[in-house]
Protein backbone atom coordinates (compact mmCIF):
# COMPACT_ATOMS: atom_id res chain seq x y z
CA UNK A 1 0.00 0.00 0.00
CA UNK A 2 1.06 3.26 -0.74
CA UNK A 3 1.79 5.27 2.53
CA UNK A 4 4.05 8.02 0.94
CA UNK A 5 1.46 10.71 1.01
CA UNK A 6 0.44 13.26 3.33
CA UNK A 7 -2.74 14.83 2.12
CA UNK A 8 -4.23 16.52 5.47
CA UNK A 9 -7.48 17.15 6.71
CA UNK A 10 -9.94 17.74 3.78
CA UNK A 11 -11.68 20.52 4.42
CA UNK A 12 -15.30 21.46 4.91
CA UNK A 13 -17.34 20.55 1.87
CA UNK A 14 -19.54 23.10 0.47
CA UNK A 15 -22.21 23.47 -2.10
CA UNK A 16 -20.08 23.94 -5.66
CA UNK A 17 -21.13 27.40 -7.43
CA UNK A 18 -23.36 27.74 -10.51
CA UNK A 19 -19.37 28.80 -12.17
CA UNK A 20 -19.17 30.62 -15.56
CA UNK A 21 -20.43 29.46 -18.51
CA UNK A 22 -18.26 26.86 -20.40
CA UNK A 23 -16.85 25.74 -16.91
CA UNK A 24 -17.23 22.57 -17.01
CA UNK A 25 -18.61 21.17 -13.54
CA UNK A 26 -18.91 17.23 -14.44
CA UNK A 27 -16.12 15.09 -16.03
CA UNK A 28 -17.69 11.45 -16.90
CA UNK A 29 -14.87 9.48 -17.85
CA UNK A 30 -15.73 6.42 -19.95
CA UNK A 31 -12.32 3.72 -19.93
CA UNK A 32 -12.68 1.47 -22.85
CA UNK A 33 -10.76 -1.54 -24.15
CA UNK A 34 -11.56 -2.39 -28.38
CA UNK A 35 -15.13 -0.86 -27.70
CA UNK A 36 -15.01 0.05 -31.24
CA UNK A 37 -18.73 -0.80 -32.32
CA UNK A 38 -19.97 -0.04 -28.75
CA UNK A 39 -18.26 3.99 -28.18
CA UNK A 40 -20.11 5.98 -30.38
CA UNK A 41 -24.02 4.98 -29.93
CA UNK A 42 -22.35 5.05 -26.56
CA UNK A 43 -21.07 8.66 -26.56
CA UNK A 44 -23.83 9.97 -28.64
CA UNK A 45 -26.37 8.91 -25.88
CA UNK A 46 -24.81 9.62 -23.32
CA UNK A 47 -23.44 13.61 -24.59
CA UNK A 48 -27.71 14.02 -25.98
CA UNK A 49 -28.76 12.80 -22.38
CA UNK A 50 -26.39 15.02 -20.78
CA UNK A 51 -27.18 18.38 -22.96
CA UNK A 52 -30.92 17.68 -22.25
CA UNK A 53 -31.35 16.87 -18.62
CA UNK A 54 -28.40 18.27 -16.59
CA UNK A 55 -28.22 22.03 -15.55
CA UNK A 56 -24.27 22.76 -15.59
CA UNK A 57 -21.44 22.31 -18.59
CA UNK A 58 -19.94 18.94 -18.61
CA UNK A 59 -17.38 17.09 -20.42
CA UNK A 60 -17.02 13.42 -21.77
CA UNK A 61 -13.62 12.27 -21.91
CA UNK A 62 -12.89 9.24 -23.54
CA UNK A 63 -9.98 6.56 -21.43
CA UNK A 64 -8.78 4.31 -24.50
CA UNK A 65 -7.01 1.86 -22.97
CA UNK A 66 -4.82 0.87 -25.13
CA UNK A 67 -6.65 -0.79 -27.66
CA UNK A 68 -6.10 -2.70 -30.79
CA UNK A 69 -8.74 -1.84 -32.57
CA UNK A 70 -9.95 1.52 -34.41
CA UNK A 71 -11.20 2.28 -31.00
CA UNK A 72 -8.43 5.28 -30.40
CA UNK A 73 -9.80 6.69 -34.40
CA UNK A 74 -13.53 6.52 -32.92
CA UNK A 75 -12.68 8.37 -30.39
CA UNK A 76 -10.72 10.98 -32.04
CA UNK A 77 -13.57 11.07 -34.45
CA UNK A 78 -15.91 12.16 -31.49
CA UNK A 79 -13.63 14.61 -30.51
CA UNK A 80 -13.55 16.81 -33.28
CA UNK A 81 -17.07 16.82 -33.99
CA UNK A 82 -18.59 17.33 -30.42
CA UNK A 83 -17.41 20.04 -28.40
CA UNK A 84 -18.12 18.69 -25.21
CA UNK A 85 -16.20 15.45 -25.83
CA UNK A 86 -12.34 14.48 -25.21
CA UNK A 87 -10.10 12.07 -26.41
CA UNK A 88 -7.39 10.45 -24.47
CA UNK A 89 -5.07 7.08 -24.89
CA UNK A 90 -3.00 5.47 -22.75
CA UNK A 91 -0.48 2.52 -23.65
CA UNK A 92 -0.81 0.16 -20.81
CA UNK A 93 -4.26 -1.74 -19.93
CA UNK A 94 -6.31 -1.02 -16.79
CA UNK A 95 -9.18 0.83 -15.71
CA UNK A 96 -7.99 1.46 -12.54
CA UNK A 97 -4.94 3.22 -13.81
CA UNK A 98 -7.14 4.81 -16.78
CA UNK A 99 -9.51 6.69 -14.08
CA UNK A 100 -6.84 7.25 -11.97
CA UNK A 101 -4.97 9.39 -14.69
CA UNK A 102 -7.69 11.11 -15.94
CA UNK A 103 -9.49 12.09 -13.06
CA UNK A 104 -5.67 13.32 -11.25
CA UNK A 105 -5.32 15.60 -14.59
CA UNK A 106 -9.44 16.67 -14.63
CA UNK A 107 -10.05 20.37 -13.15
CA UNK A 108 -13.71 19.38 -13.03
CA UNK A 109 -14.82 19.89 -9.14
CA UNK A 110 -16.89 16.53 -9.96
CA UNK A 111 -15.82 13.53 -11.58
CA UNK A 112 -17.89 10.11 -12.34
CA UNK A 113 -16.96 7.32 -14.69
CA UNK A 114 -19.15 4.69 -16.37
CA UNK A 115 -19.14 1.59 -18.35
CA UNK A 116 -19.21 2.04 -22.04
CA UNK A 117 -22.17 -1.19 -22.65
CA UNK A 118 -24.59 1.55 -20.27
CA UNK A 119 -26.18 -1.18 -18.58
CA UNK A 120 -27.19 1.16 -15.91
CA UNK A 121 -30.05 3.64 -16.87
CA UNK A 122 -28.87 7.35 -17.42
CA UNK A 123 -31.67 8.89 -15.37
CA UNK A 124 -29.56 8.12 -12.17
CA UNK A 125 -26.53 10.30 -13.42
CA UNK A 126 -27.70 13.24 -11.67
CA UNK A 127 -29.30 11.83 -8.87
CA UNK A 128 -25.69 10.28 -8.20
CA UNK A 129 -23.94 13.44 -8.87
CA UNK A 130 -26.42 15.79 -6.86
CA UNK A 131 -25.01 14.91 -3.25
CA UNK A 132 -21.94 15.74 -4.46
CA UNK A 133 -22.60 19.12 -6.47
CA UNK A 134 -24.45 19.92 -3.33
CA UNK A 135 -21.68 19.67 -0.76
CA UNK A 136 -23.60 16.49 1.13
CA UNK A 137 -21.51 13.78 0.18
CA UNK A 138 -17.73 12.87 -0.95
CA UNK A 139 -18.38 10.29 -3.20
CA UNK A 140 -21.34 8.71 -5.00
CA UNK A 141 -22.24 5.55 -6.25
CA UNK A 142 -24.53 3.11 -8.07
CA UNK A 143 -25.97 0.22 -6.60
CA UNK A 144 -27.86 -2.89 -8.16
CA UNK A 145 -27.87 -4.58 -5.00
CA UNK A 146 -30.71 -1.74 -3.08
CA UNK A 147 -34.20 -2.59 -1.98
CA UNK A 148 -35.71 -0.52 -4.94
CA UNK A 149 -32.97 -1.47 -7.98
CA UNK A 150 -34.41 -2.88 -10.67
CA UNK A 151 -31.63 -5.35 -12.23
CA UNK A 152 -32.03 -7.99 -15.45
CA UNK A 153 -28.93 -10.45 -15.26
CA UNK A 154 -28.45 -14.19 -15.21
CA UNK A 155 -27.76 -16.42 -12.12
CA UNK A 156 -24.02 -16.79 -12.54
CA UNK A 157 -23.44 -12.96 -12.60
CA UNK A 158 -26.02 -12.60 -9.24
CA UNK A 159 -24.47 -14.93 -7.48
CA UNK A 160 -20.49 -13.91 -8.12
CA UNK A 161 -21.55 -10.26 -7.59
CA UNK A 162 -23.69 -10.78 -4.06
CA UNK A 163 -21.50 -13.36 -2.88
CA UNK A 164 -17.91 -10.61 -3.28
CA UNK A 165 -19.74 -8.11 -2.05
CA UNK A 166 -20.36 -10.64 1.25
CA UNK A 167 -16.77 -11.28 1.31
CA UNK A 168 -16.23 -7.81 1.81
CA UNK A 169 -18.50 -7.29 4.49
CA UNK A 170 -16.63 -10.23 5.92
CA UNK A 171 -13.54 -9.58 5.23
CA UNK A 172 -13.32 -5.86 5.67
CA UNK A 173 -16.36 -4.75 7.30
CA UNK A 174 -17.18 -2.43 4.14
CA UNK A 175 -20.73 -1.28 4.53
CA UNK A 176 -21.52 -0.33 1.15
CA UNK A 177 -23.70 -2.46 -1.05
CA UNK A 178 -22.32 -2.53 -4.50
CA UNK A 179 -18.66 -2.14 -5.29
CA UNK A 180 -18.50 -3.24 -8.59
CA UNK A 181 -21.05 -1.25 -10.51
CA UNK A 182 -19.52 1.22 -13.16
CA UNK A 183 -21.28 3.81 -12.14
CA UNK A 184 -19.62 6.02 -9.57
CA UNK A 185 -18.58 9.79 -8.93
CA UNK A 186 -16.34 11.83 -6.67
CA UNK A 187 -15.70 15.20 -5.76
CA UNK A 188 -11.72 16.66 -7.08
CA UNK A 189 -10.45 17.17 -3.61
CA UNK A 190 -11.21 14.14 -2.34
CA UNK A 191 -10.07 12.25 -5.76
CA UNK A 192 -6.72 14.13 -4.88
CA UNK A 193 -6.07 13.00 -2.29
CA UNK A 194 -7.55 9.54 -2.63
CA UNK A 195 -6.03 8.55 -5.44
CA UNK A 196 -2.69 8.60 -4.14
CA UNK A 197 -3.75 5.84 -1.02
CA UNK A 198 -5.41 3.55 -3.95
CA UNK A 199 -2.63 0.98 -5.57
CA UNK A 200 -4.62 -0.90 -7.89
CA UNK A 201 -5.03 -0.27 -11.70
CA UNK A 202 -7.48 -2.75 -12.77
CA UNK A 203 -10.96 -3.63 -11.44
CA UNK A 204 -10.15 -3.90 -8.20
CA UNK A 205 -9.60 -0.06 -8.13
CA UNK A 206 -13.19 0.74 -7.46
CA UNK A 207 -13.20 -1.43 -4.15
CA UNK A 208 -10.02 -0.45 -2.67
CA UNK A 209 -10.78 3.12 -3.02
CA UNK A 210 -14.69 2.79 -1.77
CA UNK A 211 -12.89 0.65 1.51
CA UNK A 212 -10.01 3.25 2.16
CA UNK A 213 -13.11 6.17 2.07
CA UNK A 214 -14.98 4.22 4.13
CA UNK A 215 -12.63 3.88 6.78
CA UNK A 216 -11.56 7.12 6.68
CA UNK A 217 -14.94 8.65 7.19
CA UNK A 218 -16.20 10.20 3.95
CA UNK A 219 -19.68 10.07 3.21
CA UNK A 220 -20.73 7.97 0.67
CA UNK A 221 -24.06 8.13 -1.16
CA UNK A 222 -25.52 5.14 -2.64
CA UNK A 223 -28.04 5.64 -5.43
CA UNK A 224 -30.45 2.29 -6.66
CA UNK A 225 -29.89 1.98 -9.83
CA UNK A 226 -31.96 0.28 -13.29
CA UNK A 227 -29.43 -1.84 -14.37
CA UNK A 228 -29.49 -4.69 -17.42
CA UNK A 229 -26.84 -7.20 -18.01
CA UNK A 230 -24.60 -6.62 -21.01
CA UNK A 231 -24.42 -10.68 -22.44
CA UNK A 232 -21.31 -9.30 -24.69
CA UNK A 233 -19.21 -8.42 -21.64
CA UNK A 234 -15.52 -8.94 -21.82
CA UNK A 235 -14.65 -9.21 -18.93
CA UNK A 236 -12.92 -12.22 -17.46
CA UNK A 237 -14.78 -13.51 -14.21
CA UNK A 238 -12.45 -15.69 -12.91
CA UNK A 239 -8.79 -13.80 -13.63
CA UNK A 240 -10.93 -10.90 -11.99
CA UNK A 241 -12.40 -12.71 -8.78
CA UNK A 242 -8.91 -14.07 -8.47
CA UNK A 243 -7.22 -10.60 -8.87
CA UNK A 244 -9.93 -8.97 -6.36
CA UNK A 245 -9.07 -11.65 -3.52
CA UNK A 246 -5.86 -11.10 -3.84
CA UNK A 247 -6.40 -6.82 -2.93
CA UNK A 248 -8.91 -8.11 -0.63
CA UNK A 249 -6.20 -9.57 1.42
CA UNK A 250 -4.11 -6.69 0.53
CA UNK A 251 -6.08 -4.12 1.82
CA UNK A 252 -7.00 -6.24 4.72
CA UNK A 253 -3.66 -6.63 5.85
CA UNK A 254 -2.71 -3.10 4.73
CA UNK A 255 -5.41 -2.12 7.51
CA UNK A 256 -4.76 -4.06 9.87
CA UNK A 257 -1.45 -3.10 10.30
CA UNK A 258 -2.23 0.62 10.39
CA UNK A 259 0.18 1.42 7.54
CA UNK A 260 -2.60 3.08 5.48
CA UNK A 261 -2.39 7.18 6.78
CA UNK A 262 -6.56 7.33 7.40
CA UNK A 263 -6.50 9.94 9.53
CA UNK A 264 -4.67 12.29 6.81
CA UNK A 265 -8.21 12.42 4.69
CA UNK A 266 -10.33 12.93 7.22
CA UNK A 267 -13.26 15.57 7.00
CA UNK A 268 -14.08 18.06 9.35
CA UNK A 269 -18.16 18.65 10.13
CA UNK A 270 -20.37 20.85 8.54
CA UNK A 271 -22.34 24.42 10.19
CA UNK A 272 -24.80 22.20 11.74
CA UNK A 273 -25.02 23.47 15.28
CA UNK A 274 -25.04 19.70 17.06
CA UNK A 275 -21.87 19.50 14.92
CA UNK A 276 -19.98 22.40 17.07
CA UNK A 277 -17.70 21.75 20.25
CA UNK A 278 -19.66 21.18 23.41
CA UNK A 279 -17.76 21.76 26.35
CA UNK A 280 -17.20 19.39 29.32
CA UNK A 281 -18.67 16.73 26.92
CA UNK A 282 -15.95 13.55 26.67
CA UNK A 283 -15.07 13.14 23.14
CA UNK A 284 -14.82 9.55 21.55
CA UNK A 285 -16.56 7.93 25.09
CA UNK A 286 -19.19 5.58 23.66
CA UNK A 287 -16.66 4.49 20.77
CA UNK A 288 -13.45 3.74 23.41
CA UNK A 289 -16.43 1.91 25.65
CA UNK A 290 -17.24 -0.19 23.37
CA UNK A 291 -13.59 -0.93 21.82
CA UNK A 292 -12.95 -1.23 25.32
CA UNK A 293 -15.76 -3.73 26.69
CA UNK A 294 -14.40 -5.90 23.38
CA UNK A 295 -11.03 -5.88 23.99
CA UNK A 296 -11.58 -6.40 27.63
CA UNK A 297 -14.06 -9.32 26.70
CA UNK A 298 -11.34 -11.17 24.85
CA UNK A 299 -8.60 -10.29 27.42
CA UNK A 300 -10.72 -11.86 29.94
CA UNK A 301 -11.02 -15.27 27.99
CA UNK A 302 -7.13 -15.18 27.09
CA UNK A 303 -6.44 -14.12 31.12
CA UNK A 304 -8.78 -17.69 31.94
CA UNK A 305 -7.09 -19.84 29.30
CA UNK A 306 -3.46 -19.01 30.64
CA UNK A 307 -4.43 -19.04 34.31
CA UNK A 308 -6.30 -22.93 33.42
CA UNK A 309 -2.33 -23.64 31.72
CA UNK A 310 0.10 -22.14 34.93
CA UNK A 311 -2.11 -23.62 37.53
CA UNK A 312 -1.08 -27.00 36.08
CA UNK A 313 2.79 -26.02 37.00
CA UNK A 314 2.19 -24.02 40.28
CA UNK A 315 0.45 -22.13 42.39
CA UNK A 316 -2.62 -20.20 42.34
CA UNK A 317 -0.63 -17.18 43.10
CA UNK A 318 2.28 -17.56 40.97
CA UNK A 319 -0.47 -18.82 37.97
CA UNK A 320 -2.65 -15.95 38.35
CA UNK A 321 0.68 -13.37 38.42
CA UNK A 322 1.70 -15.08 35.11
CA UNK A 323 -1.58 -14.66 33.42
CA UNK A 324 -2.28 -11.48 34.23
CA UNK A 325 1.10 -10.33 33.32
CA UNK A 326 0.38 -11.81 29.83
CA UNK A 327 -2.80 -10.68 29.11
CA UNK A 328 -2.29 -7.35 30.42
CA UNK A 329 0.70 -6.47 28.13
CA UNK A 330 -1.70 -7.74 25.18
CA UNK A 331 -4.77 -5.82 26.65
CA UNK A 332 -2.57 -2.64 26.78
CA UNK A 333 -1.63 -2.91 22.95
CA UNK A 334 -4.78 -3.79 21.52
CA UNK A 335 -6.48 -0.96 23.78
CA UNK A 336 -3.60 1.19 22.61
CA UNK A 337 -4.64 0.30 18.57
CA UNK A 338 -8.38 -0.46 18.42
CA UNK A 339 -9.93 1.77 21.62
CA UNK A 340 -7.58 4.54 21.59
CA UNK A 341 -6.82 5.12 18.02
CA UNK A 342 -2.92 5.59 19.08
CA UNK A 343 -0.74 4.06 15.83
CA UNK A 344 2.60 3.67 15.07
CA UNK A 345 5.42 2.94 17.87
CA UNK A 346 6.27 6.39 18.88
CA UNK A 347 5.18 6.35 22.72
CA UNK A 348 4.58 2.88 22.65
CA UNK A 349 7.14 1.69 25.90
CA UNK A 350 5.83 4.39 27.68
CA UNK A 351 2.29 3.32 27.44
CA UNK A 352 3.38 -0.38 28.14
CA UNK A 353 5.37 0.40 31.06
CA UNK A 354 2.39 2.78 32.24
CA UNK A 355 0.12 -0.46 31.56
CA UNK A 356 2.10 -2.30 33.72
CA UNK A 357 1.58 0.21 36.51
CA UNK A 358 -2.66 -0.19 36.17
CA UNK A 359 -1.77 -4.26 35.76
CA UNK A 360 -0.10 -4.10 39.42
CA UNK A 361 -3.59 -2.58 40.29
CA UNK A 362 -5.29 -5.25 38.96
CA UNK A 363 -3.23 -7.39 40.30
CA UNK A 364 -3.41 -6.35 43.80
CA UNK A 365 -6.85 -6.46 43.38
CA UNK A 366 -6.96 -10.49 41.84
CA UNK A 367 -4.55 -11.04 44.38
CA UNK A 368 -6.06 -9.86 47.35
CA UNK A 369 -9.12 -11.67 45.99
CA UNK A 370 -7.75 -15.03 46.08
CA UNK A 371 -6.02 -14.64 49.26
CA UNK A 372 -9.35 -13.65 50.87
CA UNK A 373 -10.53 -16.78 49.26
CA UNK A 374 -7.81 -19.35 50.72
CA UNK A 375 -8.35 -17.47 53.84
CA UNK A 376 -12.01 -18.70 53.96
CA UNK A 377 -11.45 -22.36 52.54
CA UNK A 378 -8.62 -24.19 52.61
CA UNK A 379 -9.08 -25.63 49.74
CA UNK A 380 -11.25 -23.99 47.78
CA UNK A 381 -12.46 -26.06 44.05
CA UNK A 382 -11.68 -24.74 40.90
CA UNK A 383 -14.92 -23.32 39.73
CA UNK A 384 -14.68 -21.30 42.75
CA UNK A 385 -11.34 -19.96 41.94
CA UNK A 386 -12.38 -18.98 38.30
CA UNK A 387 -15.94 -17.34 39.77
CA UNK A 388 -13.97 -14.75 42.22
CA UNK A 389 -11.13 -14.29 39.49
CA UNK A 390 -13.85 -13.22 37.04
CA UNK A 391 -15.46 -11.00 39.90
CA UNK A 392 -11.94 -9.03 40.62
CA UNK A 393 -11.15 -8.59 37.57
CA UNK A 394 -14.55 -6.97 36.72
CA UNK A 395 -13.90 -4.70 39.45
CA UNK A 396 -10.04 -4.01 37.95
CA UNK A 397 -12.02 -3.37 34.78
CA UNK A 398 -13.71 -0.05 35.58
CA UNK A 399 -10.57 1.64 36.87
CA UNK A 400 -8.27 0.28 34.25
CA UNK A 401 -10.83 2.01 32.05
CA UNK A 402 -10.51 5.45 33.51
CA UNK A 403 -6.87 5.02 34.60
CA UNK A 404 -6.32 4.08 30.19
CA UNK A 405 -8.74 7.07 29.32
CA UNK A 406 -7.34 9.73 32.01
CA UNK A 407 -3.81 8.89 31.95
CA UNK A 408 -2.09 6.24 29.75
CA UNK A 409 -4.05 7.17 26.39
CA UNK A 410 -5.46 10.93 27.39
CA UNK A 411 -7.05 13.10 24.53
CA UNK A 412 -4.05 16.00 24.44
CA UNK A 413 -5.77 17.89 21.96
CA UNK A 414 -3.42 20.72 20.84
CA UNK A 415 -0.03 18.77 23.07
CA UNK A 416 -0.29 16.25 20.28
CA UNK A 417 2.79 16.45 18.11
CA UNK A 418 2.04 18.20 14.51
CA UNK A 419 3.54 16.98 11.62
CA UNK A 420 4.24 19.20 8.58
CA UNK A 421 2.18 18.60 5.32
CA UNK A 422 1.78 20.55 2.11
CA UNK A 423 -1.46 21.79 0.98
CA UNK A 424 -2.38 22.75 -2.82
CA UNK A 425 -4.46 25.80 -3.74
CA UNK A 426 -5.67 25.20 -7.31
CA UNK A 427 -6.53 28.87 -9.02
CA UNK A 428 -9.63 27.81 -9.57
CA UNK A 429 -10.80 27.03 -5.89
CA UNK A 430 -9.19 29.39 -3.83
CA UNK A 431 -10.75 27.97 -0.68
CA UNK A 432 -9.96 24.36 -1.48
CA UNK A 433 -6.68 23.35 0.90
CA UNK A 434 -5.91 19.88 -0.24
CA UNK A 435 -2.86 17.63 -0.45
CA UNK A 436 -0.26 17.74 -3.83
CA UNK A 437 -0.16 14.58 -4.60
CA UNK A 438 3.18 13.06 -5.84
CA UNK A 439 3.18 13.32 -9.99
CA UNK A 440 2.02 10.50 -11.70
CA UNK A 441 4.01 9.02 -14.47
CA UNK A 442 1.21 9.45 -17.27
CA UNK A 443 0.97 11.43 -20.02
CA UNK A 444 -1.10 15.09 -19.19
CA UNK A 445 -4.60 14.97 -21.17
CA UNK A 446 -4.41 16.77 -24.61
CA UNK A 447 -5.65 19.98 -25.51
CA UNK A 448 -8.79 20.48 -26.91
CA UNK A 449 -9.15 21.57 -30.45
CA UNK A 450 -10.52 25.79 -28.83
CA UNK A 451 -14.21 24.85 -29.22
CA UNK A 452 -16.17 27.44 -28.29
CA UNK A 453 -18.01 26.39 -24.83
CA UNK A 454 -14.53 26.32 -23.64
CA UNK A 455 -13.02 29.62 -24.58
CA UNK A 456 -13.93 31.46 -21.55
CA UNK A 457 -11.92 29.00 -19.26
CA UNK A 458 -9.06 26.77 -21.22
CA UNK A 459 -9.05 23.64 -19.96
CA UNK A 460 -5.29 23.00 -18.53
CA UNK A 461 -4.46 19.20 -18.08
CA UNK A 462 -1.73 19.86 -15.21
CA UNK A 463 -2.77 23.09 -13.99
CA UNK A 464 0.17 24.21 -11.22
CA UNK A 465 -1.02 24.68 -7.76
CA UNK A 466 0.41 27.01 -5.29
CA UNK A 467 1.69 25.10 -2.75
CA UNK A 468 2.60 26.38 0.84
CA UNK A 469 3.85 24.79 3.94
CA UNK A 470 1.51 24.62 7.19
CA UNK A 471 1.32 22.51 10.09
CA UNK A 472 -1.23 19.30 9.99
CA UNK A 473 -3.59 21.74 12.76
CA UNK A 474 -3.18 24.97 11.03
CA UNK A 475 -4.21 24.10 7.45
CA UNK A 476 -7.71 24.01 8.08
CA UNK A 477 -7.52 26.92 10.20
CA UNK A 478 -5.51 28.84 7.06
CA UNK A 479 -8.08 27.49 4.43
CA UNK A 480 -11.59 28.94 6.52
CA UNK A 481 -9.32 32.43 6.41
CA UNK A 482 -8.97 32.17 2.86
CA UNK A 483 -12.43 31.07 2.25
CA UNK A 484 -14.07 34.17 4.06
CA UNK A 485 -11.60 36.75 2.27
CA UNK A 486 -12.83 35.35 -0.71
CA UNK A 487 -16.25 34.93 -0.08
CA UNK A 488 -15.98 39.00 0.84
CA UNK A 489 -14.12 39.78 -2.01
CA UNK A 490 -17.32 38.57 -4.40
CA UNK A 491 -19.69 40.45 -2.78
CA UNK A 492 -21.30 42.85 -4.83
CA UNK A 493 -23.55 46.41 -4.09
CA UNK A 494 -26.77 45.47 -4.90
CA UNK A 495 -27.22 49.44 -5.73
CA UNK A 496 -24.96 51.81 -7.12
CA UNK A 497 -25.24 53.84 -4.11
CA UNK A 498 -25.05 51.68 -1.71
CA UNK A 499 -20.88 52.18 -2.20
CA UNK A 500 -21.20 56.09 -1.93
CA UNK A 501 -20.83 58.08 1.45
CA UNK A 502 -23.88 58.89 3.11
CA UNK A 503 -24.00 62.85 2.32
CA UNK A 504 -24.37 65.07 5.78
């Protein structure tokens, strides 16, 4: 997994604005491979859909990927006689690294992609891209898999699809319903600094980058879809179930280490007033309970199953010192990871030699327990043993909680350490602070042949950002200044003399 890029916070995501005329607002890429009979009634329906229903400018660009066939003269054909269309080729295979190029080069603030066979019905397009035009969601996608989809496919195709999408949920607790419908959008920040975390290029790409948003805590909007079964599909089902497992485990075990930088593309909330700081509230408390209960759940068992195994070679004493020693070094680092959020090993003797301090608590407690216990039969059975361990350590529980919360794992706020990131400031969105991602070794999109929609506002493939340096907690702080200079800056008189001094 890639882990080489430090985006930031995102930040706050706003309704997009109606923008100048011949700005184009939506870029639907369509990747084909030898589509050459399918990509013009294709285009055609698509652009005469498009220029009918949807209320900004949009583009079409074409994601020839590397065919064989006259596909790449099709497409070039398009090009020149539709304004709104584009034509781009790249010479390696993939539609993972086919959206990934043409979205990172796009300066569309949204950005979809769909199959060229248009199995799914056009009259979801803007219901998918809405949420995101709108400012409600990050990214946006199709599903055949809702309540109210209406889908027309055979048995072999239903079953493949709904069972992967089970393996995910399995696998990597995604929550989303459909990852492998071509039909999905995403807003240009987010893309940018997405696309760097995403390593596949072929049609895993859509999963890998759904799972990474997930976990990261962008919104995404799921829109049922009317979707019919292309029979002429070439796509290989078992090299591509094959291929998916394989990034399934990838991504899995990417995750579970904590190598993938999550908390880099996280969004802040919106102006809803239940969204704004509350003081004297604890932040986090019912999440770290829970994580907490779990952990402690397991630790419990694990505690039980190495007391059972010591008490064979010794005392109760000496057994229960042993496997509470164990447990409580593996209690403190999967606290540490899954209740507290805390990654990477900085700090991490620290909190283990503070965990040892709370498991001398506990222990004192467990302790104390069983020597009340021997105190009141001499030999007291098993069961017994087990029942007043279980009680004690309930007990420890609670104030191992707190003592974790308060002191070993304690929300610092602004004492946390601040690492340095770059944030990007395209011309075009002044108020957009997002990360400049490494340059990708692809070819920029060509130039359009200066049709007239776009004259207003040329359409640059690698427009140059203005980068500057802030700290991880000051670049959302330096991107709300920016936004309300420039918000003040537009506003206009709405009279004449409404700019003149008031005359005495």
């Amino acid at each position: 997994m890639r882990t080489d890029s430090s985006p930031g916070t995102l930040p706050a995501r706003e309704h997009l604005p109606a923008g100048d005329a011949g700005t184009p607002v939506l870029d639907v890429v369509i990747p084909v491979y030898n589509e050459e009979k399918d990509l013009q009634p294709c285009v055609l329906r698509l652009h005469e859909h498009l220029e009918r229903t949807f209320p900004y400018a949009f583009r079409i660009t074409i994601a020839d990927n590397a065919s064989t066939d006259t596909t790449a003269l099709v497409a070039r054909t398009l090009e020149a006689e539709i304004a709104e269309v584009r034509a781009f080729r790249l010479e390696q295979k993939g539609r993972g690294r086919a959206l990934r190029t043409v979205w990172s080069a796009s300066d569309a603030p949204v950005l979809a992609y769909m199959d060229v066979d248009l199995s799914t019905d056009l009259n979801a397009l803007l219901p998918l891209v809405a949420p995101l035009i709108s400012g409600h969601s990050d990214l946006a996608i199709g599903s055949r898999l809702a309540r109210s989809s209406r889908v027309v496919r055979g048995p072999k195709r239903e079953f493949i699809s709904r069972a992967y999408n089970l393996v995910l949920r399995g696998s990597l607790q995604a929550r989303f319903s459909d990852a492998q419908c071509g039909f999905k959008a995403i807003r240009r920040e987010v893309a940018q600094v997405l696309l760097p975390l995403v390593e596949d290029t072929g049609w895993f790409f859509d999963t890998e980058m759904l799972v990474i948003a997930e976990r990261a805590g962008l919104r995404i909007h799921e829109v049922p879809v009317d979707w019919v079964d292309d029979p002429d599909s070439s796509v290989h089902i078992v090299k591509t179930a094959t291929e998916d497992l394989k990034g399934v485990w990838r991504v899995g075990k990417a995750l579970a280490s904590g190598s993938l930088p999550l908390d880099r593309i996280t969004r802040p909330f919106g102006d809803d007033p239940r969204d704004r700081e509350i003081q004297d509230v604890p932040k986090g408390l019912a999440r770290q309970l829970v994580g907490f209960c779990v952990v402690g759940g397991l630790s419990t068992l694990f505690y039980l199953v190495l007391y059972s195994a010591f008490r064979q070679f010794g005392g109760s004493q000496v057994a229960n010192a042993l496997a509470l020693l164990v447990s409580a070094v593996a209690n403190t680092a999967a606290n540490r990871r899954l209740t507290f959020g805390v990654r990477g090993r900085g700090g991490a003797v620290r909190h283990q030699a503070q965990g040892l301090v709370v498991f001398g608590i506990g222990l004192a407690l467990t302790s104390g327990s069983l020597a009340a216990l021997d105190a009141a039969s001499s030999d007291p059975a098993h069961s017994t043993e087990l029942a007043v361990l279980v009680a004690a350590n309930l007990a420890a529980t609670v104030l191992r909680f707190l003592l974790f919360r308060a002191w070993v794992f304690p929300d610092r706020g602004d004492d946390r350490p601040r690492s340095t990131v770059v944030t990007a400031r395209p011309p075009s969105s002044p108020a957009c602070a997002t990360q400049q991602f490494p340059r990708q070794p692809y070819a920029p999109l060509p130039r359009p042949p200066a049709p007239h929609q776009y004259a207003a506002t040329p359409y640059t493939p690698a427009s140059p950002y203005d980068t500057t340096e802030f700290r991880a907690g000051e670049a959302a702080e330096a991107a709300e200044q920016r936004s309300w200079k420039d918000a003040t800056v537009r506003l206009q008189p709405v009279r004449p003399t409404d700019t003149e001094p008031r005359k005495s």
